[in-house]
Protein backbone atom coordinates (compact mmCIF):
# COMPACT_ATOMS: atom_id res chain seq x y z
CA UNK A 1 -29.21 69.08 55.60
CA UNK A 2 -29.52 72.69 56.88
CA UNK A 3 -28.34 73.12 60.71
CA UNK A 4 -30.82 72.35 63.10
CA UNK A 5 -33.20 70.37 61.46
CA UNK A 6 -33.74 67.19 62.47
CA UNK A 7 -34.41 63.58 60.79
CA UNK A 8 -37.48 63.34 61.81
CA UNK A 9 -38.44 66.84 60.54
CA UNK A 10 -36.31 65.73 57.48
CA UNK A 11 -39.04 62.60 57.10
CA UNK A 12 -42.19 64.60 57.47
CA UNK A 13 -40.88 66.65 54.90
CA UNK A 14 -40.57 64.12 52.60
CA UNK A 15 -44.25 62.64 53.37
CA UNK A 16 -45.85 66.25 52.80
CA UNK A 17 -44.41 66.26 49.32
CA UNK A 18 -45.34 62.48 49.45
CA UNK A 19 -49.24 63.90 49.75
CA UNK A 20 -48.95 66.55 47.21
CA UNK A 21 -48.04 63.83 44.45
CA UNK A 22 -44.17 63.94 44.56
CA UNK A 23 -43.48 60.68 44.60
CA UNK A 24 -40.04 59.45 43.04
CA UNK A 25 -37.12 56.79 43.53
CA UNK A 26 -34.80 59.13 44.78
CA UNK A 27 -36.85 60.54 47.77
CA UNK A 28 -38.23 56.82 49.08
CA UNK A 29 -34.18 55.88 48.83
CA UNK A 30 -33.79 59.14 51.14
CA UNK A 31 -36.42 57.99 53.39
CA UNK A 32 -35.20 54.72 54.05
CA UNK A 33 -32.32 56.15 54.41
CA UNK A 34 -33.33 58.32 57.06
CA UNK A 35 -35.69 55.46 59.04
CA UNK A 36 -32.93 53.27 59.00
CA UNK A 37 -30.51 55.91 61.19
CA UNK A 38 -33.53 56.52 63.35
CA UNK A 39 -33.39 52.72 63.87
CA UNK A 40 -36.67 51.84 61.92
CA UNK A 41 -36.09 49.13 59.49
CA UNK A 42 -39.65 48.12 58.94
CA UNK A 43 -40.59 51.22 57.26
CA UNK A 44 -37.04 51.87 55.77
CA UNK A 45 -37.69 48.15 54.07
CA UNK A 46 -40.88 49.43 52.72
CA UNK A 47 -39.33 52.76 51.27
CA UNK A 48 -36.52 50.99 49.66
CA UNK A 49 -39.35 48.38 48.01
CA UNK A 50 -41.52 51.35 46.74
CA UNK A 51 -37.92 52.85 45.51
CA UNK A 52 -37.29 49.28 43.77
CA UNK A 53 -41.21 49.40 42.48
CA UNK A 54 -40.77 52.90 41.18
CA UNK A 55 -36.97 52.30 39.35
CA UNK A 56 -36.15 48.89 39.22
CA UNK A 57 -32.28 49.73 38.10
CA UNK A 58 -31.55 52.01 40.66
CA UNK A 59 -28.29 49.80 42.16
CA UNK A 60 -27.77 51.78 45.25
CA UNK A 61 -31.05 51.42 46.26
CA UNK A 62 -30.92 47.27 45.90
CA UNK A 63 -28.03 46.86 47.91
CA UNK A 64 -29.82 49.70 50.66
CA UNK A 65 -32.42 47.29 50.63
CA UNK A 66 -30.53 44.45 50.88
CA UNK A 67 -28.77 45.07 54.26
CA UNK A 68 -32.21 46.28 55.51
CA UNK A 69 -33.35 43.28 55.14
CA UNK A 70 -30.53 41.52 57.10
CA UNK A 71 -31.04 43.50 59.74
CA UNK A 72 -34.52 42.18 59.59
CA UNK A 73 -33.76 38.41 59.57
CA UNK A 74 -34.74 37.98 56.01
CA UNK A 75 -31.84 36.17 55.14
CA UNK A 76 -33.58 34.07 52.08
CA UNK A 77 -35.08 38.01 50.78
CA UNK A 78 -31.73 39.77 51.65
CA UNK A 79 -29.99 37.21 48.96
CA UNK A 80 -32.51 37.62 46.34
CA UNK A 81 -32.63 41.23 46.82
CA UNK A 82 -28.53 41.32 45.91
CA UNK A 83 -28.27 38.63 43.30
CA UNK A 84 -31.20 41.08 41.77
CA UNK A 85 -28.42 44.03 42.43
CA UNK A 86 -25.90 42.44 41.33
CA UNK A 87 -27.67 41.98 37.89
CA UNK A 88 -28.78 45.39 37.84
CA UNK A 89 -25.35 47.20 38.98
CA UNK A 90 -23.39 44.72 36.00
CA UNK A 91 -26.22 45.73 33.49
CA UNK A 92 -25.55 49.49 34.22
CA UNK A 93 -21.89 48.86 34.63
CA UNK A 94 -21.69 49.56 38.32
CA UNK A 95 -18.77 48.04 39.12
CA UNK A 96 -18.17 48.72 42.55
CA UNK A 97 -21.67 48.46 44.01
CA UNK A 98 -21.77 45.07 41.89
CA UNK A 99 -18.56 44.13 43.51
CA UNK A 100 -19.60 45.56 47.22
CA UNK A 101 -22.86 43.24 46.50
CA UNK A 102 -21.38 40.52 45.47
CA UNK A 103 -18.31 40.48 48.56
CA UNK A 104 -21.54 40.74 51.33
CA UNK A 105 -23.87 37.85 49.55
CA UNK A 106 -20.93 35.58 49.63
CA UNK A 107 -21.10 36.46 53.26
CA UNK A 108 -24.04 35.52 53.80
CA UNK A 109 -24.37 32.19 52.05
């Protein structure tokens, strides 16, 4: 990110291209990225879901979305959302996410 500008600039960005039919994986992962360090977990939950929606194998994005949801209180979502991670990261032979996964859902149960 260039000097300068912010987050929130970084976010409206993102929706412009949102309205002009760019719509992809990678930039709702970036936005809930970017809601989550302003401290807005609703709508980073809801990017990360539309992430999952638009490429259900994207690993990084499952366990994102998992510990969103934690921080939300949905405990019973946050485990299905890494056992479905889990299966995804092993299936694509992402070890380490699989393993970083599978180390916090033991944590929580």
């Amino acid at each position: 990110m260039l000097k300068g500008v912010s987050r929130v600039g970084e976010i409206s960005n993102m929706e412009s291209m949102l309205g002009l039919g760019q719509d992809n994986a990678l930039m709702r992962f970036t936005m809930g990225k970017a809601f989550i360090k302003h401290g807005k977990f609703v709508e980073a939950a809801e990017q990360l879901a539309l992430a999952l929606k638009l490429e259900p194998d994207y690993s990084a994005a499952w366990k994102l979305y998992a510990q969103t949801l934690i921080v939300l209180n949905q405990i019973n979502a946050a485990i299905e959302a890494y056992e479905q991670g889990i299966s995804v990261a092993n299936r694509k032979s992402d070890l380490q996410l699989a393993d970083e996964m599978k180390a916090a859902l033991q944590r929580l149960q």
